[in-house]
PDB file of N, CA and C in Angstrom:
ATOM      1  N   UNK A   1      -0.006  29.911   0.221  1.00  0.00           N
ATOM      2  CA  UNK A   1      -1.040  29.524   1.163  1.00  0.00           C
ATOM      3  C   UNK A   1      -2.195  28.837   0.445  1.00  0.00           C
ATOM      4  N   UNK A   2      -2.755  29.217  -0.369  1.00  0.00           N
ATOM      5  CA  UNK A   2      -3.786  29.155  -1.171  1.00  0.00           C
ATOM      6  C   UNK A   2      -3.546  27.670  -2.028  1.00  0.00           C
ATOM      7  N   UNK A   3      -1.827  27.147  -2.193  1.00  0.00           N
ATOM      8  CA  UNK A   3      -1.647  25.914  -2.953  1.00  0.00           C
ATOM      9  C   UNK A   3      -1.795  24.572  -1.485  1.00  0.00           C
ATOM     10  N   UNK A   4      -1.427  25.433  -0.523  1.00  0.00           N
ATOM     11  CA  UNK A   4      -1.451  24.523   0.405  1.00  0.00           C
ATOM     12  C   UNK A   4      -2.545  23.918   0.663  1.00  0.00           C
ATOM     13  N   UNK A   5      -3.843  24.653   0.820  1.00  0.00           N
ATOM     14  CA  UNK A   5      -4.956  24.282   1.286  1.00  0.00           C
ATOM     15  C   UNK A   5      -5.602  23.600   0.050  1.00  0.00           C
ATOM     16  N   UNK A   6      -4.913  23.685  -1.196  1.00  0.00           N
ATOM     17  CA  UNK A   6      -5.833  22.731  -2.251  1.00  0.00           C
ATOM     18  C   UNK A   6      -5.158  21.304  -2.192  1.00  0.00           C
ATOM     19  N   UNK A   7      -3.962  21.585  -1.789  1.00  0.00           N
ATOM     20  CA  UNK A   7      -3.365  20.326  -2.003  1.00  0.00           C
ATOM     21  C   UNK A   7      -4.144  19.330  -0.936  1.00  0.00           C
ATOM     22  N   UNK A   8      -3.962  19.576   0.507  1.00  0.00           N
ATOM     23  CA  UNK A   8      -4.496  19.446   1.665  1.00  0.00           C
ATOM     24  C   UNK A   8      -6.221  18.968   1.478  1.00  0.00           C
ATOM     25  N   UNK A   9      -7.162  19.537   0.928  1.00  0.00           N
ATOM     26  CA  UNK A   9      -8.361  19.215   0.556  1.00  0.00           C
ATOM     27  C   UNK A   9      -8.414  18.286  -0.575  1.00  0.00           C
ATOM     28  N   UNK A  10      -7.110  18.041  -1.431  1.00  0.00           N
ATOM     29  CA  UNK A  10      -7.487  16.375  -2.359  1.00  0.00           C
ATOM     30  C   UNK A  10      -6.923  15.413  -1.865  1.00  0.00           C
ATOM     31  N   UNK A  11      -6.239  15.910  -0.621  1.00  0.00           N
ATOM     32  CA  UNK A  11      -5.337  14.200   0.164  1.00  0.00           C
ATOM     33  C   UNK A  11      -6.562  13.950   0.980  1.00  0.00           C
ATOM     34  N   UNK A  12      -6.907  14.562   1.348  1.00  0.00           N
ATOM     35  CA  UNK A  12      -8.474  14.307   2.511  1.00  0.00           C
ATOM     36  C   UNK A  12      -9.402  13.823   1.635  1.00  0.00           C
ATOM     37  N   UNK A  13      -9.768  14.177   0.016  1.00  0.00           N
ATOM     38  CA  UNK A  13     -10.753  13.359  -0.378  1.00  0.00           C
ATOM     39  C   UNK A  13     -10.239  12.156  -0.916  1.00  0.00           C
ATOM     40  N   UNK A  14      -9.040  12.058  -0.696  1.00  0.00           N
ATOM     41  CA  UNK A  14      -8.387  10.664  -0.987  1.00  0.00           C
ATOM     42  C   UNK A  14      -8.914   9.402  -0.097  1.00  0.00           C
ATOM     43  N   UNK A  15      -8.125  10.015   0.877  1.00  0.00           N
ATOM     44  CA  UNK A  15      -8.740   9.381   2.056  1.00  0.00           C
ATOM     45  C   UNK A  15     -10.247   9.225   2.433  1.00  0.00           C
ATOM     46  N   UNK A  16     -10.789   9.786   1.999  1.00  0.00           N
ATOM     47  CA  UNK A  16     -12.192   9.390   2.353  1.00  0.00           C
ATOM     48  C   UNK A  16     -12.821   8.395   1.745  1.00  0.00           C
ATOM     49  N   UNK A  17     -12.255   7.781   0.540  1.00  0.00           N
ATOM     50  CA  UNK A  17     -12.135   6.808   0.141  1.00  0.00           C
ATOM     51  C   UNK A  17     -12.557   5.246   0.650  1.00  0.00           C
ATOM     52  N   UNK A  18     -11.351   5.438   2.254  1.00  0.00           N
ATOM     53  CA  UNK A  18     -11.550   4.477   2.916  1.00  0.00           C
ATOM     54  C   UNK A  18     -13.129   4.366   4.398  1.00  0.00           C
ATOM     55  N   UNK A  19     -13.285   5.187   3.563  1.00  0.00           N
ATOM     56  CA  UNK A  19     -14.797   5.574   4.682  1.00  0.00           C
ATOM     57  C   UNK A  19     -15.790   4.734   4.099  1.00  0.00           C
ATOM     58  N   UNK A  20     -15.920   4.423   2.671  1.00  0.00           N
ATOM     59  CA  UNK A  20     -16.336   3.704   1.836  1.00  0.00           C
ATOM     60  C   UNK A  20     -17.000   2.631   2.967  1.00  0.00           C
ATOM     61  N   UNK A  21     -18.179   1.867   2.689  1.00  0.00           N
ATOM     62  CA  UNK A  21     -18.661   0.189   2.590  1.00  0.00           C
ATOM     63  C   UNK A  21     -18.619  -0.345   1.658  1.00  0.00           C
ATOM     64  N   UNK A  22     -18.764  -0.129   0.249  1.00  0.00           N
ATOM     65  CA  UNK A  22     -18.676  -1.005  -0.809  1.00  0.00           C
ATOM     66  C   UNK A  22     -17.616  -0.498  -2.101  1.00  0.00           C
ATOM     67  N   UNK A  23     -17.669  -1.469  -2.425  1.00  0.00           N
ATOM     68  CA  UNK A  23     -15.980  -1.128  -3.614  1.00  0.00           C
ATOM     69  C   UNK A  23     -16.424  -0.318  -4.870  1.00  0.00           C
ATOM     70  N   UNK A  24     -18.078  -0.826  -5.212  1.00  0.00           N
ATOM     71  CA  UNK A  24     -18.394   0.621  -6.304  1.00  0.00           C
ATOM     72  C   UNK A  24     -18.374   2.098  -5.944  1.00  0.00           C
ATOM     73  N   UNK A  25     -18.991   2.495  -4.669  1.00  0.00           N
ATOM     74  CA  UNK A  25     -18.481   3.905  -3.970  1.00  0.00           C
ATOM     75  C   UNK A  25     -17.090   4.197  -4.019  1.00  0.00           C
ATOM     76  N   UNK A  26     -16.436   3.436  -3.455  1.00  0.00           N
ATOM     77  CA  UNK A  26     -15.037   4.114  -3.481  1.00  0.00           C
ATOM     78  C   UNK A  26     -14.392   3.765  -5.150  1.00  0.00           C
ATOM     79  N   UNK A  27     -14.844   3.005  -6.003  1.00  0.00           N
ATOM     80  CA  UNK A  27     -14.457   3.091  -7.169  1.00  0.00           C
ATOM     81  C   UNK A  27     -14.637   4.797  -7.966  1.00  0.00           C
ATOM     82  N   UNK A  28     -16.206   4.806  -7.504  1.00  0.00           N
ATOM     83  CA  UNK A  28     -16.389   6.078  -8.354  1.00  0.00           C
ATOM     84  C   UNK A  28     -15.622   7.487  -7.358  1.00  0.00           C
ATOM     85  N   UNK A  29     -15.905   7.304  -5.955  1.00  0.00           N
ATOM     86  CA  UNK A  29     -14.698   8.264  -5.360  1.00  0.00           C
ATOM     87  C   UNK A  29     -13.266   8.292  -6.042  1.00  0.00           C
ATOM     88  N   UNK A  30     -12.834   7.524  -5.999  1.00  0.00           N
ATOM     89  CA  UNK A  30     -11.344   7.233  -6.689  1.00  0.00           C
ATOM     90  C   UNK A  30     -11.415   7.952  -7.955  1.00  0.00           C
ATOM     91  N   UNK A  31     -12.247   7.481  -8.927  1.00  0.00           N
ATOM     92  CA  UNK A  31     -12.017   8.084  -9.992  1.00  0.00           C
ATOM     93  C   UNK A  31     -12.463   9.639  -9.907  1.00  0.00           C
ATOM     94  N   UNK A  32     -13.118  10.305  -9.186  1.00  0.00           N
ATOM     95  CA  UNK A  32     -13.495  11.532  -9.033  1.00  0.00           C
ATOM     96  C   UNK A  32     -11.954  12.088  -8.567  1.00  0.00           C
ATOM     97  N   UNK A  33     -11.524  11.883  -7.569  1.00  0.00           N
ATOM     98  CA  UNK A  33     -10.225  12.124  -7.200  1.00  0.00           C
ATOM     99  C   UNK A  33      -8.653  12.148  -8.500  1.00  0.00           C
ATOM    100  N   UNK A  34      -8.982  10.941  -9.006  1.00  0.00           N
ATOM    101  CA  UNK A  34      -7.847  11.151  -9.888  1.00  0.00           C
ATOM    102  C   UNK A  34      -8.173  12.032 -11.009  1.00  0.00           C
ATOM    103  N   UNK A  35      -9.637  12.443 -11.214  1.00  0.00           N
ATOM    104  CA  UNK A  35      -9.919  13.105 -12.330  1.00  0.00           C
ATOM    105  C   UNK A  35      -9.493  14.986 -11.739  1.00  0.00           C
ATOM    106  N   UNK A  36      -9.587  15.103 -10.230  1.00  0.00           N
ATOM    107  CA  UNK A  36      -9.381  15.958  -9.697  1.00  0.00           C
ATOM    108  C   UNK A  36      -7.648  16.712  -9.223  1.00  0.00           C
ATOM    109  N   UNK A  37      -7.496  15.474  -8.622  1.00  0.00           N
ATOM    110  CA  UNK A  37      -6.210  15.969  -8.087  1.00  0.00           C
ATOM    111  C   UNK A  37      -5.244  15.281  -8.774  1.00  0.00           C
ATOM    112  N   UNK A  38      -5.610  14.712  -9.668  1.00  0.00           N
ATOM    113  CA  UNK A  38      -4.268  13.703 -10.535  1.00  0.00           C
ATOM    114  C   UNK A  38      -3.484  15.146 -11.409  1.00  0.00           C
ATOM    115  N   UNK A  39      -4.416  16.279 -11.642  1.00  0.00           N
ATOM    116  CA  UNK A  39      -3.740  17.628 -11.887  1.00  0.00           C
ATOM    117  C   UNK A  39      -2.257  18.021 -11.033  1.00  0.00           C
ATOM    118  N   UNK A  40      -2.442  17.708  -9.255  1.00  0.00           N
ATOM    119  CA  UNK A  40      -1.970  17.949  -8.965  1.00  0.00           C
ATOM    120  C   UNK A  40      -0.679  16.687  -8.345  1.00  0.00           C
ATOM    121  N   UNK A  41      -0.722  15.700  -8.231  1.00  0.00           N
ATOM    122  CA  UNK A  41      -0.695  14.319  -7.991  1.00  0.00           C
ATOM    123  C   UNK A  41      -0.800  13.462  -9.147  1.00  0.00           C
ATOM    124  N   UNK A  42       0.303  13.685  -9.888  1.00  0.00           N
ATOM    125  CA  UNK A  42       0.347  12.896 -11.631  1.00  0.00           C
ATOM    126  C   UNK A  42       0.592  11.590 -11.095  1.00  0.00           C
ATOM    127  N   UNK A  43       1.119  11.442 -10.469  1.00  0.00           N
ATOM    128  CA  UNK A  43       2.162  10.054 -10.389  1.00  0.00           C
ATOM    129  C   UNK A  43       1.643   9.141  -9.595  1.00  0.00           C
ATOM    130  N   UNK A  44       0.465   9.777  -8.217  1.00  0.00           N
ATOM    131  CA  UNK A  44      -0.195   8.980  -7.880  1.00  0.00           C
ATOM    132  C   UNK A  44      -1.466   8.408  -8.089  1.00  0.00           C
ATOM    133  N   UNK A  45      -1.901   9.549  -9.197  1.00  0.00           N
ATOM    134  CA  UNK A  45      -3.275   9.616  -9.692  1.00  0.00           C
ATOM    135  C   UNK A  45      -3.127   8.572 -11.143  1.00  0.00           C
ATOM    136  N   UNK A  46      -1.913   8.096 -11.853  1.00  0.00           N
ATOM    137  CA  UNK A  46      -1.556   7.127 -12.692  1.00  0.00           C
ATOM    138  C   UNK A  46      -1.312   5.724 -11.816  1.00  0.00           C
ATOM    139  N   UNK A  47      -0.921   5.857 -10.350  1.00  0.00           N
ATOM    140  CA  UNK A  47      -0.456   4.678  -9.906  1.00  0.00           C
ATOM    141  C   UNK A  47      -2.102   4.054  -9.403  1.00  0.00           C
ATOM    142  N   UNK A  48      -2.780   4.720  -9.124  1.00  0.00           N
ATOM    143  CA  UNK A  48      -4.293   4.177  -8.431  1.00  0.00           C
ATOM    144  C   UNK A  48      -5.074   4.056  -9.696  1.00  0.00           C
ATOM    145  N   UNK A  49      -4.904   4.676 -10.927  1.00  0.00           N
ATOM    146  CA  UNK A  49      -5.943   4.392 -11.861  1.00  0.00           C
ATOM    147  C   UNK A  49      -5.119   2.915 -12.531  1.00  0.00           C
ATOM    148  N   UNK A  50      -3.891   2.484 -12.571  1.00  0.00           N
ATOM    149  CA  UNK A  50      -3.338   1.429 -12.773  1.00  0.00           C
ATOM    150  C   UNK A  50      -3.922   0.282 -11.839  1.00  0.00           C
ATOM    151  N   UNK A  51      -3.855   0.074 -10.651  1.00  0.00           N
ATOM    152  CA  UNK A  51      -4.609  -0.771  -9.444  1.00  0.00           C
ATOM    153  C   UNK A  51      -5.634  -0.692  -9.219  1.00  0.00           C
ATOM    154  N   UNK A  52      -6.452   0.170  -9.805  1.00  0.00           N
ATOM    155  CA  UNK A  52      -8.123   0.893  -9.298  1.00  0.00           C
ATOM    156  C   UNK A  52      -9.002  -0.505  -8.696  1.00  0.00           C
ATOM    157  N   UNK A  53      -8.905  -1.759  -9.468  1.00  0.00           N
ATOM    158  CA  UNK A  53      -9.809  -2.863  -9.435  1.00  0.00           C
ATOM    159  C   UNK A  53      -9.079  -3.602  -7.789  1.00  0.00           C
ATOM    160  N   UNK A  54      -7.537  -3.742  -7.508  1.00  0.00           N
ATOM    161  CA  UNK A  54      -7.432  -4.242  -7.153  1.00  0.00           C
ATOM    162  C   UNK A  54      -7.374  -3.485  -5.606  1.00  0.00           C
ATOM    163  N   UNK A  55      -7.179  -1.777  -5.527  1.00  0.00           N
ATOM    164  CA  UNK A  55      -7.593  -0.958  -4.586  1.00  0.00           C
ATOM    165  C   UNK A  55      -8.793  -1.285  -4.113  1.00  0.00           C
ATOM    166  N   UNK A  56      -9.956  -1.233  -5.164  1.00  0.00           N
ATOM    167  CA  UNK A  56     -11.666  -1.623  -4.532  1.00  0.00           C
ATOM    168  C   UNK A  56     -12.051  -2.751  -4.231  1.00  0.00           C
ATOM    169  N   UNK A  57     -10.897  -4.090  -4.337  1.00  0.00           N
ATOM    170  CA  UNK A  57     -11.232  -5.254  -4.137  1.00  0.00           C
ATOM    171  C   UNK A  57     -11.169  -5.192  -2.025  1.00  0.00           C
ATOM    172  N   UNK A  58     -10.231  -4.374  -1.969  1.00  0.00           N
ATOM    173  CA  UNK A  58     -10.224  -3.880  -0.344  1.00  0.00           C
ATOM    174  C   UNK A  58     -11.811  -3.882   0.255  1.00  0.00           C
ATOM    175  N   UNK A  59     -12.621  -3.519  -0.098  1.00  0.00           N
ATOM    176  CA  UNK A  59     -13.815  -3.011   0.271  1.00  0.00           C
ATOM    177  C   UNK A  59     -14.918  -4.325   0.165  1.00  0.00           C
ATOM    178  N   UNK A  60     -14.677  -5.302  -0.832  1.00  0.00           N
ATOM    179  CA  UNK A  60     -14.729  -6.862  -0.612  1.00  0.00           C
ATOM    180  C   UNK A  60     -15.622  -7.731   0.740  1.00  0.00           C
ATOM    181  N   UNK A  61     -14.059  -7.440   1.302  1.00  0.00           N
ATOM    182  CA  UNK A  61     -13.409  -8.301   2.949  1.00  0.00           C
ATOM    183  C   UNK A  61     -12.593  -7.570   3.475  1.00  0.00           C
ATOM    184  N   UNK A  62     -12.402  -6.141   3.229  1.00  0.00           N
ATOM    185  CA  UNK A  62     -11.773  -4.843   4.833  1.00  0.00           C
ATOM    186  C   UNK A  62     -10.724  -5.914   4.811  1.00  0.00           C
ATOM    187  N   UNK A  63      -9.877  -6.409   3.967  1.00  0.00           N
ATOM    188  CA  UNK A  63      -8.555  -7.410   3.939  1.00  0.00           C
ATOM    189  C   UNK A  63      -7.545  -6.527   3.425  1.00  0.00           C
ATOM    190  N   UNK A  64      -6.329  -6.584   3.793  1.00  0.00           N
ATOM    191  CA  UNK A  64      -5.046  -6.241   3.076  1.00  0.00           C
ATOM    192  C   UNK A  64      -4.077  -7.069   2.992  1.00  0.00           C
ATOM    193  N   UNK A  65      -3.147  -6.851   2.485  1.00  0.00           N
ATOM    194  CA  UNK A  65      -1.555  -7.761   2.431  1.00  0.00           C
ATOM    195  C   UNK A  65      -1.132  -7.403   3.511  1.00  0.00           C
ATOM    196  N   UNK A  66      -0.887  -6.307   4.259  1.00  0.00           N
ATOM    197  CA  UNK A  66       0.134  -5.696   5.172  1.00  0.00           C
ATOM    198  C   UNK A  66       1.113  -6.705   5.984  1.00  0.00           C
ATOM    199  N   UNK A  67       0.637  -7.796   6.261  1.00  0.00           N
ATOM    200  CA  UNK A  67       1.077  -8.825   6.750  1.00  0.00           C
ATOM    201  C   UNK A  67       1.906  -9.397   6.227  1.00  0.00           C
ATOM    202  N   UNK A  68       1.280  -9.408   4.782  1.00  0.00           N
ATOM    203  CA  UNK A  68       2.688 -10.389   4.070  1.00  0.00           C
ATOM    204  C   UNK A  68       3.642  -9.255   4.074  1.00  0.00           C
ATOM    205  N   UNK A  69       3.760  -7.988   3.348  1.00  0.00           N
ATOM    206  CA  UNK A  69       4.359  -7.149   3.111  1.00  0.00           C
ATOM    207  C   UNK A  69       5.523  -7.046   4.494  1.00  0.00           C
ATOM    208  N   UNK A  70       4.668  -7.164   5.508  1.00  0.00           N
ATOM    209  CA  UNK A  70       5.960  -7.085   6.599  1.00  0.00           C
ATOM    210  C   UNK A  70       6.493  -7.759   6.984  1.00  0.00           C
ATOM    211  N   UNK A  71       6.241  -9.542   6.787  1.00  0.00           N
ATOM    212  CA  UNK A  71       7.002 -10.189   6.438  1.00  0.00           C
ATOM    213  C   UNK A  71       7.992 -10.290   5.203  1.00  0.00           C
ATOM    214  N   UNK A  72       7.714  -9.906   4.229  1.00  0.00           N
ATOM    215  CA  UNK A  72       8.827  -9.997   3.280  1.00  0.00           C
ATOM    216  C   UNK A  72       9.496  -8.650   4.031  1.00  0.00           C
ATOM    217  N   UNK A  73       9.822  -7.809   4.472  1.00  0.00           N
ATOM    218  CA  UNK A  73      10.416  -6.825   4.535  1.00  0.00           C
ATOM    219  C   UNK A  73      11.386  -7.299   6.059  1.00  0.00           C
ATOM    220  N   UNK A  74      10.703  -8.015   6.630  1.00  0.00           N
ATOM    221  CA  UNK A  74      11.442  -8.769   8.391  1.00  0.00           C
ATOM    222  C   UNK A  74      12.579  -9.712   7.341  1.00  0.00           C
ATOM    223  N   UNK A  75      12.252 -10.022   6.525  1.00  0.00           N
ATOM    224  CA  UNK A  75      12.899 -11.217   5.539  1.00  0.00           C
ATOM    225  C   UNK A  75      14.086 -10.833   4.914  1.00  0.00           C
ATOM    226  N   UNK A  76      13.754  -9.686   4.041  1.00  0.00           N
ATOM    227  CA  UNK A  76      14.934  -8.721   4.258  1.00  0.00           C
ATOM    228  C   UNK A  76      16.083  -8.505   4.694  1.00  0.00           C
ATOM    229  N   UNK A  77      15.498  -7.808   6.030  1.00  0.00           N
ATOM    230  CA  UNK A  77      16.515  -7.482   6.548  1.00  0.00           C
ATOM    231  C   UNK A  77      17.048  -8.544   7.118  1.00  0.00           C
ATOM    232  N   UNK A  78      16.826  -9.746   7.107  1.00  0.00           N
ATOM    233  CA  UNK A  78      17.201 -10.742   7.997  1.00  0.00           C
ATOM    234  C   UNK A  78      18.564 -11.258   6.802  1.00  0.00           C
ATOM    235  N   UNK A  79      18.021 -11.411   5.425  1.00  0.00           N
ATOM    236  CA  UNK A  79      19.291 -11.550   4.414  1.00  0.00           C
ATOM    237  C   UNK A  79      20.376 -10.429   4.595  1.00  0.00           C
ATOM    238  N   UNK A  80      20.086  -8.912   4.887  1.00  0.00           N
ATOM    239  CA  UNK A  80      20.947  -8.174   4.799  1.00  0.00           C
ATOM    240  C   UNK A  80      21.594  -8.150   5.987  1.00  0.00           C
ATOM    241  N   UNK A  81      21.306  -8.483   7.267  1.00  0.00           N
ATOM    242  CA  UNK A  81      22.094  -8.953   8.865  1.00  0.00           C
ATOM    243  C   UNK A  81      23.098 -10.421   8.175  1.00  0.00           C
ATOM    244  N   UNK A  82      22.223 -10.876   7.565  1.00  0.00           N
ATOM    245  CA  UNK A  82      23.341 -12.434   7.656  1.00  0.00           C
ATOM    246  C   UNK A  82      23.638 -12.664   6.171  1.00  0.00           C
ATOM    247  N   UNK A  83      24.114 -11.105   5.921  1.00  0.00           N
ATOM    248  CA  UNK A  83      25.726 -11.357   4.516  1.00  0.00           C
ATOM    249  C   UNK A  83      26.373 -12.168   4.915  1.00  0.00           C
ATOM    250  N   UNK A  84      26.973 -13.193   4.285  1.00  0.00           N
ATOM    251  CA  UNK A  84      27.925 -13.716   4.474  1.00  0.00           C
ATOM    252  C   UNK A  84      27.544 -14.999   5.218  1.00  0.00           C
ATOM    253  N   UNK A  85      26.315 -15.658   5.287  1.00  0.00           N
ATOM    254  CA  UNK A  85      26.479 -16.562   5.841  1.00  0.00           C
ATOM    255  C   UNK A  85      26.770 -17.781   4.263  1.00  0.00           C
ATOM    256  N   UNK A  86      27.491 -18.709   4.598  1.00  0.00           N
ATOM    257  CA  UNK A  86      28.024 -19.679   3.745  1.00  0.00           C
ATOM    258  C   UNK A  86      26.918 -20.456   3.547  1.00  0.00           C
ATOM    259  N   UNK A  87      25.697 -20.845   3.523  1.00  0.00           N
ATOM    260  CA  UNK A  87      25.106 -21.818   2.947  1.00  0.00           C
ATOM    261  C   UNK A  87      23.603 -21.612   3.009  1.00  0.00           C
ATOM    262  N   UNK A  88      22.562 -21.468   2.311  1.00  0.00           N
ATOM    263  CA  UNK A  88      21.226 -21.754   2.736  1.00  0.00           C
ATOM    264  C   UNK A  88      20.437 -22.199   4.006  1.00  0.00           C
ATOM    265  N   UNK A  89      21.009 -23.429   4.440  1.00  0.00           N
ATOM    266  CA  UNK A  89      20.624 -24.143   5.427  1.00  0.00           C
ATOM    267  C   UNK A  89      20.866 -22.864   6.827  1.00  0.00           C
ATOM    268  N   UNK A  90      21.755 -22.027   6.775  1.00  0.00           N
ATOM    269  CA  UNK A  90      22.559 -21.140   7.941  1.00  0.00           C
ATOM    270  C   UNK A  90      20.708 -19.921   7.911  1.00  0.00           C
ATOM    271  N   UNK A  91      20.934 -19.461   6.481  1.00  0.00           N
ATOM    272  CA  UNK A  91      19.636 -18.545   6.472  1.00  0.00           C
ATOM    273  C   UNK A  91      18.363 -19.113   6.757  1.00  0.00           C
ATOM    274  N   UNK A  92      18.451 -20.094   6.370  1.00  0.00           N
ATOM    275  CA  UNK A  92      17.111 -20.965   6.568  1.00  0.00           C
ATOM    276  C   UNK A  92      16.282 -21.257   8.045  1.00  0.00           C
ATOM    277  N   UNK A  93      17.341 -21.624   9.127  1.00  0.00           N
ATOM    278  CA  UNK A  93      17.126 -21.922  10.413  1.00  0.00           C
ATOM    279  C   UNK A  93      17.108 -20.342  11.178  1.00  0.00           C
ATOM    280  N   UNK A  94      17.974 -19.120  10.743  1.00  0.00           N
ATOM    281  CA  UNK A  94      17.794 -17.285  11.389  1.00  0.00           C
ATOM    282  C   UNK A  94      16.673 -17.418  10.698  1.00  0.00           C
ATOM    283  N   UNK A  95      15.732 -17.431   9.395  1.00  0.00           N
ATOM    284  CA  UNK A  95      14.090 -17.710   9.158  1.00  0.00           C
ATOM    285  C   UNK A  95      13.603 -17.946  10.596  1.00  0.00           C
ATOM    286  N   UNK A  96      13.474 -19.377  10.610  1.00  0.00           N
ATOM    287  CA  UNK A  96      12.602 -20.186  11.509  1.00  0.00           C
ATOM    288  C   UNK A  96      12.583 -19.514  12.415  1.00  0.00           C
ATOM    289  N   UNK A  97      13.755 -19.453  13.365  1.00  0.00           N
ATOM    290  CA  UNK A  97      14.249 -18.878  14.516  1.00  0.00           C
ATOM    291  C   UNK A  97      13.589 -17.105  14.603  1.00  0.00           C
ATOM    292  N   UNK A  98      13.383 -16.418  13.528  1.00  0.00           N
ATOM    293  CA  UNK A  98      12.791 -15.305  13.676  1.00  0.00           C
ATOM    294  C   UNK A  98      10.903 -15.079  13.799  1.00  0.00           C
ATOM    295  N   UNK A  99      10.754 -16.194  13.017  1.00  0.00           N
ATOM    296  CA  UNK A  99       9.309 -16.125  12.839  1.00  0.00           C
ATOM    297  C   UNK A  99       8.442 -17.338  13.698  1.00  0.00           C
ATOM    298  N   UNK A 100       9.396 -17.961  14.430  1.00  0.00           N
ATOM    299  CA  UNK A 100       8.848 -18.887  15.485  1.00  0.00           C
ATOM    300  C   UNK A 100       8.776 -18.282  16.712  1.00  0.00           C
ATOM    301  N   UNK A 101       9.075 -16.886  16.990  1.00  0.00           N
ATOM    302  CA  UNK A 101       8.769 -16.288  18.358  1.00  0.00           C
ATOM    303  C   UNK A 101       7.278 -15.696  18.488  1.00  0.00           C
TER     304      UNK A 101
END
């Protein structure tokens, strides 16, 4: 019980992160966090101190990728539906045809 509720109280100050207005606040949040729960959270507390600059660049222009990201991922699956098509030109036009609606 007692691991639950610690774990639970450093994902919430994770997140608070994004409560942030400017990218030096949530810089020094961030690093308070990974200095905290990266105890408990190795792997994510190495993956955000690796990106840290480009995490607080968020706070900038409130901008993300998500967009591209779900386009490459619609893109995807659109190669893995059309195995087997014989030529570029075939994938090229299921493209168009997907992202022109």
């Amino acid at each position: 019980m007692y691991k639950r509720q610690s774990t639970h109280g450093h994902s919430s100050a994770a997140s608070d992160v994004y409560k942030r207005q400017d990218s030096r606040g949530a810089e020094r949040k961030l690093e308070k966090w990974i200095r905290i729960g990266g105890i408990l959270y190795q792997s994510s507390a190495s993956m955000i101190r690796k990106h840290l600059s480009g995490i607080c660049n968020y706070f900038e222009n409130q901008t993300t990728n998500g967009l591209i990201e779900g386009m490459n991922t619609k893109i995807k699956l659109i190669k893995r539906i059309s195995y087997g098509f014989t030529n570029f030109e075939h994938l090229r036009l299921k493209l168009f045809a997907c992202f022109n609606s």
